[in-house]
Structure formats: C-alpha cells, structure tokens
Protein backbone atom coordinates (compact mmCIF):
# COMPACT_ATOMS: atom_id res chain seq x y z
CA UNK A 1 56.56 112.46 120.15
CA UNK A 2 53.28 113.29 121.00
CA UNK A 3 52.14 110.16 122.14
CA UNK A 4 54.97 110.40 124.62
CA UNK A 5 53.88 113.56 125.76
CA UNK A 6 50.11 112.77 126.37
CA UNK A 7 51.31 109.75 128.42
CA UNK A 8 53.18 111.36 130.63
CA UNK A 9 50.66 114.47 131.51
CA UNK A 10 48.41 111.50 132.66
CA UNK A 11 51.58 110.88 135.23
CA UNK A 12 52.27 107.70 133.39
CA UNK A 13 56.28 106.68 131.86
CA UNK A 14 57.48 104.86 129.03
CA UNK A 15 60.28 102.09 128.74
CA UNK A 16 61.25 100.76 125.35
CA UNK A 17 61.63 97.15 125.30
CA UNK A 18 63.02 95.34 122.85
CA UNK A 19 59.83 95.36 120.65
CA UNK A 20 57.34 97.49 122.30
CA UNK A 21 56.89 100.61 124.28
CA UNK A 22 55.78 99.56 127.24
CA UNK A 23 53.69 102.29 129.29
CA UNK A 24 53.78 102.21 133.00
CA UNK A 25 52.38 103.78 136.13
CA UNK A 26 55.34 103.85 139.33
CA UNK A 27 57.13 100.69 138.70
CA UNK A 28 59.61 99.21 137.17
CA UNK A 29 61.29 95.57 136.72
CA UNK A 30 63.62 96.28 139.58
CA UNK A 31 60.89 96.93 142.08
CA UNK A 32 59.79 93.07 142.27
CA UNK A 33 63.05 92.21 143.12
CA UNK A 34 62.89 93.71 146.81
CA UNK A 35 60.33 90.86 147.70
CA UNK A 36 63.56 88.57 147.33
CA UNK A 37 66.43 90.45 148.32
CA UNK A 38 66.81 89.96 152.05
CA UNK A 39 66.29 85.87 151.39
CA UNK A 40 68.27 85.33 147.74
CA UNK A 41 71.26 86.36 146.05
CA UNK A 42 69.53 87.72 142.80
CA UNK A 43 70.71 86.90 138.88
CA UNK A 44 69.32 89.50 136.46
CA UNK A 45 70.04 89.18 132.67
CA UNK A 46 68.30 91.85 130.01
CA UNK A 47 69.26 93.39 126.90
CA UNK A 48 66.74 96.56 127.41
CA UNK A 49 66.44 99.61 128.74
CA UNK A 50 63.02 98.58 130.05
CA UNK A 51 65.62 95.66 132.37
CA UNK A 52 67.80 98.31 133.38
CA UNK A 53 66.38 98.60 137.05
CA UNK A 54 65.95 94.94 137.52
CA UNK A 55 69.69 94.77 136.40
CA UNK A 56 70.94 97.46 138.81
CA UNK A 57 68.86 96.30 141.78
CA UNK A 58 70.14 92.67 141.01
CA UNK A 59 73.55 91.31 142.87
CA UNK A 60 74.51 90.36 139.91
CA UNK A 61 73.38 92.03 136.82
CA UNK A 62 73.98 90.71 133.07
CA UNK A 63 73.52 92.29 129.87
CA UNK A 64 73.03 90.01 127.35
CA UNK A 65 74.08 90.73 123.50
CA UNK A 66 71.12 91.58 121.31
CA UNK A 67 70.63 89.56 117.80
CA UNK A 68 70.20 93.29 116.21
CA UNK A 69 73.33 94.56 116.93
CA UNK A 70 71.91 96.94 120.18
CA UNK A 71 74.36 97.65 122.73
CA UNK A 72 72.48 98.57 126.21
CA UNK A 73 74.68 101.78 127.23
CA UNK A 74 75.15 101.85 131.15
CA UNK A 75 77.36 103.59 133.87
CA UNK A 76 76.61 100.32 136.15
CA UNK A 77 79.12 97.80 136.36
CA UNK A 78 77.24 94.31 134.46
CA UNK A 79 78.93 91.49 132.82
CA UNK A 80 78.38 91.36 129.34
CA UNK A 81 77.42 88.18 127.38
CA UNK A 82 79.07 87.82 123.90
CA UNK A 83 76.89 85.57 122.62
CA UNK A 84 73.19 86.25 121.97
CA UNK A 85 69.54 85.05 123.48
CA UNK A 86 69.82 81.28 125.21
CA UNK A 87 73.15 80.79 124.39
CA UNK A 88 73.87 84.52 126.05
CA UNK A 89 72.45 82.97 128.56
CA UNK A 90 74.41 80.32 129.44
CA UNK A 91 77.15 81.73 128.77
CA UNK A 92 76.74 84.20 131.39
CA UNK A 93 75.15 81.83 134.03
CA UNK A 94 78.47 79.33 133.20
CA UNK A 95 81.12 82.23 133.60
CA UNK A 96 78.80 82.48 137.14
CA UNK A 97 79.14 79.45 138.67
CA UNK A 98 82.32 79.10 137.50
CA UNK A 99 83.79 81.97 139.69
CA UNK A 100 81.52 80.26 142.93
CA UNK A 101 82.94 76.95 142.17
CA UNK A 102 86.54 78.09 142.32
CA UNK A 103 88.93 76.18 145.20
C-alpha cells in the first residue's frame, strides 16, 4: 500500500488496531509498561495487534475474543477469553484471581 510505504520512508510504523491504523514513531503499548514493572505485577488484556507488545511485556497477558470473529495469532503464551468485550473481561480477570485465591 502506498500509504504504508510513504510512512515508513519518513522512519515512522504502522499498527492496525481494531478500527484504525494507528501510525507511530519508536513506541509501542508495551513500552509504558516498564514505568511499572519493577513496583507491580502487570494485567494486560487486548484483542489487537497494535496490544501485542503491551501483552508480551505484561506478567500476565490476555487476549480477549473479538465481537467480529478476529482471532489475534501469537507464538506467546496468553490466556484466551471466550467471551467478548466487558464480559471478556471479567471473565479473564475472574479465572485470575481465582488461581491467586487458591488454598
């Protein structure tokens, strides 16, 4: 795609999101996360590939299902929600503190 192309001669990258193609200089979701990682345990939940660093930076890394049907394809070890949005969610965040709350 040209577009593409003329973005990234100005030493710029694309992510698609989940409704826009989001155009970026060097960072990424993930990068944030090292403000917080020697003082939290970090929860990350996307459906993207735009949330794909954020995910694998994360301790614990969700992918949540999408409403259209789009599976985010990964090497990375995540937990998966089955259900979608909110309600993928909490479902994910339950199955968490579930496992912590064990005896």
């Amino acid at each position: 795609m040209e577009l593409i192309e003329n973005i990234r001669e100005r030493g710029l990258q694309t992510l698609r999101g989940g409704r826009f193609l989001h155009i970026l200089g060097d960072t990424d979701k993930g990068k944030p996360l090292a403000y917080f990682e020697d003082d939290y345990a970090i929860i990350a939940l996307g459906d993207r590939p735009n949330d794909l660093a954020m995910l694998e930076r994360a301790d614990i890394g969700v992918i949540v299902a999408s409403p259209d049907g789009y599976v985010l394809e990964t090497d990375g070890e995540f937990l998966r929600s089955t259900e979608t949005g909110p309600r993928g969610w909490a479902e994910a965040m339950t199955k968490i503190l579930d496992h912590f709350n064990k005896p």
